[in-house]
N, C-alpha and C. Protein backbone atom coordinates (compact mmCIF):
# COMPACT_ATOMS: atom_id res chain seq x y z
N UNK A 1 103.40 107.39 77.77
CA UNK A 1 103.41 108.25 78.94
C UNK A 1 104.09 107.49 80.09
N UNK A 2 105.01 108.26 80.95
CA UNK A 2 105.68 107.54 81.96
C UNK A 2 105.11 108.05 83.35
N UNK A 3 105.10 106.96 84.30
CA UNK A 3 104.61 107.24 85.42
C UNK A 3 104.73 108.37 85.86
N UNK A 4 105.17 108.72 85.95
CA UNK A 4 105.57 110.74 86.34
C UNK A 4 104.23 111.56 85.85
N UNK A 5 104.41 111.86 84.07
CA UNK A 5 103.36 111.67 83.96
C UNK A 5 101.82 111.34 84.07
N UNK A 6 101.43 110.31 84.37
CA UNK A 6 100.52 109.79 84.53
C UNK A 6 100.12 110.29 86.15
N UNK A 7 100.65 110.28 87.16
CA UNK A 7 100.49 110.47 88.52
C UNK A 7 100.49 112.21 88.37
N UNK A 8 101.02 112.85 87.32
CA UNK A 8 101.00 114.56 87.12
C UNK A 8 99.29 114.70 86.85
N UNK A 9 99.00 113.61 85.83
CA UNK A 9 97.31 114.17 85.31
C UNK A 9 96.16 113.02 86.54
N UNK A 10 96.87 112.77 87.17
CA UNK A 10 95.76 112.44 88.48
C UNK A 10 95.54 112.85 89.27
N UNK A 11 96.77 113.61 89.92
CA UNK A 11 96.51 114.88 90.69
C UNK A 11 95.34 115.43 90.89
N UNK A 12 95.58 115.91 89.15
CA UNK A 12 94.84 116.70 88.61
C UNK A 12 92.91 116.41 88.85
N UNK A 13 93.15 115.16 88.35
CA UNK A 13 91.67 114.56 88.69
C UNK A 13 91.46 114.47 89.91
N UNK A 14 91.86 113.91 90.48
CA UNK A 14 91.92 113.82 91.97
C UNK A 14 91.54 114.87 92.96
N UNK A 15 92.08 115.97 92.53
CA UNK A 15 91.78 117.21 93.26
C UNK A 15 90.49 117.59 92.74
N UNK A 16 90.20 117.72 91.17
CA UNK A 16 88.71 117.88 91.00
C UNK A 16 87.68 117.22 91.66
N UNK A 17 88.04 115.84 92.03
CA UNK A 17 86.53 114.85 92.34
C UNK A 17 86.89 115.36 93.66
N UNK A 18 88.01 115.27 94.63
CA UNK A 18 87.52 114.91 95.73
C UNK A 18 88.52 115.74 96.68
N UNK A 19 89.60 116.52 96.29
CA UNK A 19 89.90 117.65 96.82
C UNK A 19 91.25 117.31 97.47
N UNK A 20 91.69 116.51 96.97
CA UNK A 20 92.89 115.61 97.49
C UNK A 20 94.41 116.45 97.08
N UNK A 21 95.60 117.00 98.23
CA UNK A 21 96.26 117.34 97.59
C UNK A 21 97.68 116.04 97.53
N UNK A 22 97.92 116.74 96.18
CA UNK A 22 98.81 116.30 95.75
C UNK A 22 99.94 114.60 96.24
N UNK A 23 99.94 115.48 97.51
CA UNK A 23 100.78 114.50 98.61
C UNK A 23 100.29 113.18 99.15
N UNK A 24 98.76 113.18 99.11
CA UNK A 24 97.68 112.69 99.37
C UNK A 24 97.23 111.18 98.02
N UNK A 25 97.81 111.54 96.95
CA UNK A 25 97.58 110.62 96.25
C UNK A 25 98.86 109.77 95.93
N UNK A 26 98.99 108.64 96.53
CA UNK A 26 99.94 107.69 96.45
C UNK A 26 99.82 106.48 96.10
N UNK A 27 100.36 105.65 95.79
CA UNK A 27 100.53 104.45 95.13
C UNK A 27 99.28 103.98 96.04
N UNK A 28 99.43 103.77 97.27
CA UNK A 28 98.33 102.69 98.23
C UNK A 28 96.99 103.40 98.30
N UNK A 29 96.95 104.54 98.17
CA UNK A 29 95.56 105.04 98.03
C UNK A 29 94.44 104.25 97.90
N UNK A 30 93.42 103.98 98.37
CA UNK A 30 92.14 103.55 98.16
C UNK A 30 90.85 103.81 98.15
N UNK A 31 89.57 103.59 97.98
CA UNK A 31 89.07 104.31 98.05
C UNK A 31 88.21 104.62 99.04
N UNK A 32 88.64 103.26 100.05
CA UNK A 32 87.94 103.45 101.53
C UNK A 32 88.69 104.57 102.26
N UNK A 33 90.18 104.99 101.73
CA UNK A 33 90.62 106.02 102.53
C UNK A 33 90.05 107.41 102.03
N UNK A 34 89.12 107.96 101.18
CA UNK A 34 89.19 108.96 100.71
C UNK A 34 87.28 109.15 100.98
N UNK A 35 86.87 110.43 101.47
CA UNK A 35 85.54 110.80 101.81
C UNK A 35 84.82 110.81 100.55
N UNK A 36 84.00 110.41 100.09
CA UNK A 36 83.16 110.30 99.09
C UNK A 36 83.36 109.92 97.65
N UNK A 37 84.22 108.97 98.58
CA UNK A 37 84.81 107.92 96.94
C UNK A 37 83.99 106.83 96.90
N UNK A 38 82.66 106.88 96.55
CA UNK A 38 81.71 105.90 96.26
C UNK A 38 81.15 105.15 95.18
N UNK A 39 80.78 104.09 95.32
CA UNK A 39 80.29 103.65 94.17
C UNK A 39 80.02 104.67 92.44
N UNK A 40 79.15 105.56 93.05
CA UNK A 40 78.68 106.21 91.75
C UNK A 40 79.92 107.25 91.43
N UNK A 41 80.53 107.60 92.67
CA UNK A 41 81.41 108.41 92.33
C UNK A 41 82.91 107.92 91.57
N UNK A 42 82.84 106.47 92.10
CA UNK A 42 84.47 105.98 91.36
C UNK A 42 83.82 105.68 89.70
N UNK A 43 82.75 105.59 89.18
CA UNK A 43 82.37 105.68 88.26
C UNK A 43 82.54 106.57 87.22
N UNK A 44 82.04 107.66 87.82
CA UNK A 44 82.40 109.20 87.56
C UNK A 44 83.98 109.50 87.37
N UNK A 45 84.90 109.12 88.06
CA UNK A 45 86.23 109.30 88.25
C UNK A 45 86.73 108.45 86.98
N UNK A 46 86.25 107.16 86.82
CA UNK A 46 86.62 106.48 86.20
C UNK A 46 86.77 107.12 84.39
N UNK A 47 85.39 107.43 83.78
CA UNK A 47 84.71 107.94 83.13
C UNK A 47 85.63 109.45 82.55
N UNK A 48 85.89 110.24 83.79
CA UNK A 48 86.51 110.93 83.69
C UNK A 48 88.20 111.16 83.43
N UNK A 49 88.49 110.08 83.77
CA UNK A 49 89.88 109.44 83.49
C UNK A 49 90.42 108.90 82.47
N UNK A 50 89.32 108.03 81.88
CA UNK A 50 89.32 108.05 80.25
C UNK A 50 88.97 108.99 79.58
N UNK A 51 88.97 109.90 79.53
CA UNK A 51 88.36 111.28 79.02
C UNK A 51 89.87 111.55 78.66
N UNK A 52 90.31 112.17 80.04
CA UNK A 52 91.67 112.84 80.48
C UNK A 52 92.96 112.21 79.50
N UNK A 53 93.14 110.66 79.85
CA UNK A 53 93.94 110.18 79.02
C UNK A 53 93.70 109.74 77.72
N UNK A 54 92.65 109.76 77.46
CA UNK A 54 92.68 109.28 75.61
C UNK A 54 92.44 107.46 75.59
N UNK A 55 91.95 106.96 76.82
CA UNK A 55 91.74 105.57 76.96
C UNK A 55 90.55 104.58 77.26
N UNK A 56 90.34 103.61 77.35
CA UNK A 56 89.55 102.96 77.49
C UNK A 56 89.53 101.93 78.58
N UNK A 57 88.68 101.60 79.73
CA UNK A 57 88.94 100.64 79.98
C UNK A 57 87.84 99.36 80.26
N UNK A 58 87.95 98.30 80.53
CA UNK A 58 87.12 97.21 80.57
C UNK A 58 86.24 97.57 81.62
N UNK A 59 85.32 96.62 82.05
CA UNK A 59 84.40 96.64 83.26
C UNK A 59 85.04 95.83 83.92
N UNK A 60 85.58 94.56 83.64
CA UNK A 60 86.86 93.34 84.50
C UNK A 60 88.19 94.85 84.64
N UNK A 61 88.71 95.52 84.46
CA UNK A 61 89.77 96.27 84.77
C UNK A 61 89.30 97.51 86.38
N UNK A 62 88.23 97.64 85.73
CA UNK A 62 87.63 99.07 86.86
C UNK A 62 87.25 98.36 88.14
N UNK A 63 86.63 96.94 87.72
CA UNK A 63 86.09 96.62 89.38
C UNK A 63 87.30 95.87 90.08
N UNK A 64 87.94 95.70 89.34
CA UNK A 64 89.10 94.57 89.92
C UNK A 64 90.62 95.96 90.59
N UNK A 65 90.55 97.49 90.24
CA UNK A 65 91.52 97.83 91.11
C UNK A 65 91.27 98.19 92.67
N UNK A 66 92.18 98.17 93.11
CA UNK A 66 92.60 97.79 94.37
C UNK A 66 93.21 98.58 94.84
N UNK A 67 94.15 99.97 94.10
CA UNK A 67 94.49 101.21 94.20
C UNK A 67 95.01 102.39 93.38
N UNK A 68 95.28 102.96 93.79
CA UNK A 68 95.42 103.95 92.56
C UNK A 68 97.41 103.59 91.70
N UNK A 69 98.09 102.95 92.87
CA UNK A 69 99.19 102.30 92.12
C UNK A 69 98.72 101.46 90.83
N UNK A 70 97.71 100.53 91.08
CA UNK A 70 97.33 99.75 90.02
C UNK A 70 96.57 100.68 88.92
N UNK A 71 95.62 101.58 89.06
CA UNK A 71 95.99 102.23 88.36
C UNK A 71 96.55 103.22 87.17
N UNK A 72 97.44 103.45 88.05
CA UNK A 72 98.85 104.23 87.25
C UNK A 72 98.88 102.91 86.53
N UNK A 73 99.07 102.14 86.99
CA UNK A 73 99.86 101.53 85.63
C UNK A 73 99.46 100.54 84.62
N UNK A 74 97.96 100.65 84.64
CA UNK A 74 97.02 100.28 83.91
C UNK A 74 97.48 101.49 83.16
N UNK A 75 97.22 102.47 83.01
CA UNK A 75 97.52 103.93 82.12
C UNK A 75 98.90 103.60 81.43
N UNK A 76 99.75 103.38 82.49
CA UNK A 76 101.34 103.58 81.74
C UNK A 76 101.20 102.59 80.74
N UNK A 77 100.84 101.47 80.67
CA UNK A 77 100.34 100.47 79.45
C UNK A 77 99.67 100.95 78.30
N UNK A 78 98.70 101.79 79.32
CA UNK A 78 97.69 102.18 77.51
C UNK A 78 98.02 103.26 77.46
N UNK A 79 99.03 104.01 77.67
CA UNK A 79 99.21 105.47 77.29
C UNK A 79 100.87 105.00 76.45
């Protein structure tokens, strides 16, 4: 899957958890910029993201991103 891709099915998520459009989800994204992107909830997102893509990821991978660029391209690797 190529970044294009990958940023097409986050949207997607994105808008489900937290209502974000489109324009709104960019490489620097974080989750202090976004209203009720919390602990239990980036969990949830997370969870749900491996669902979405068909992937897996570590517990060292989930606590260590830093934005949604990183990310993407954690996916573009395992997709």
């Amino acid at each position: 899957m190529n970044e294009t891709q990958v940023y097409t099915k986050l949207y997607d998520v994105f808008d489900e958890f937290f209502g974000l459009e489109q324009s709104e989800v960019v490489p620097e994204l974080t989750a202090d910029q976004v209203d009720g992107w919390d602990s239990l909830n980036h969990i949830r997102l997370m969870l749900k993201i491996q669902s979405e893509f068909g992937v897996k990821f570590s517990s060292g991978q989930i606590s260590s991103l830093q934005n949604v660029g990183e990310l993407a391209n954690i996916l573009v690797a395992k997709t």
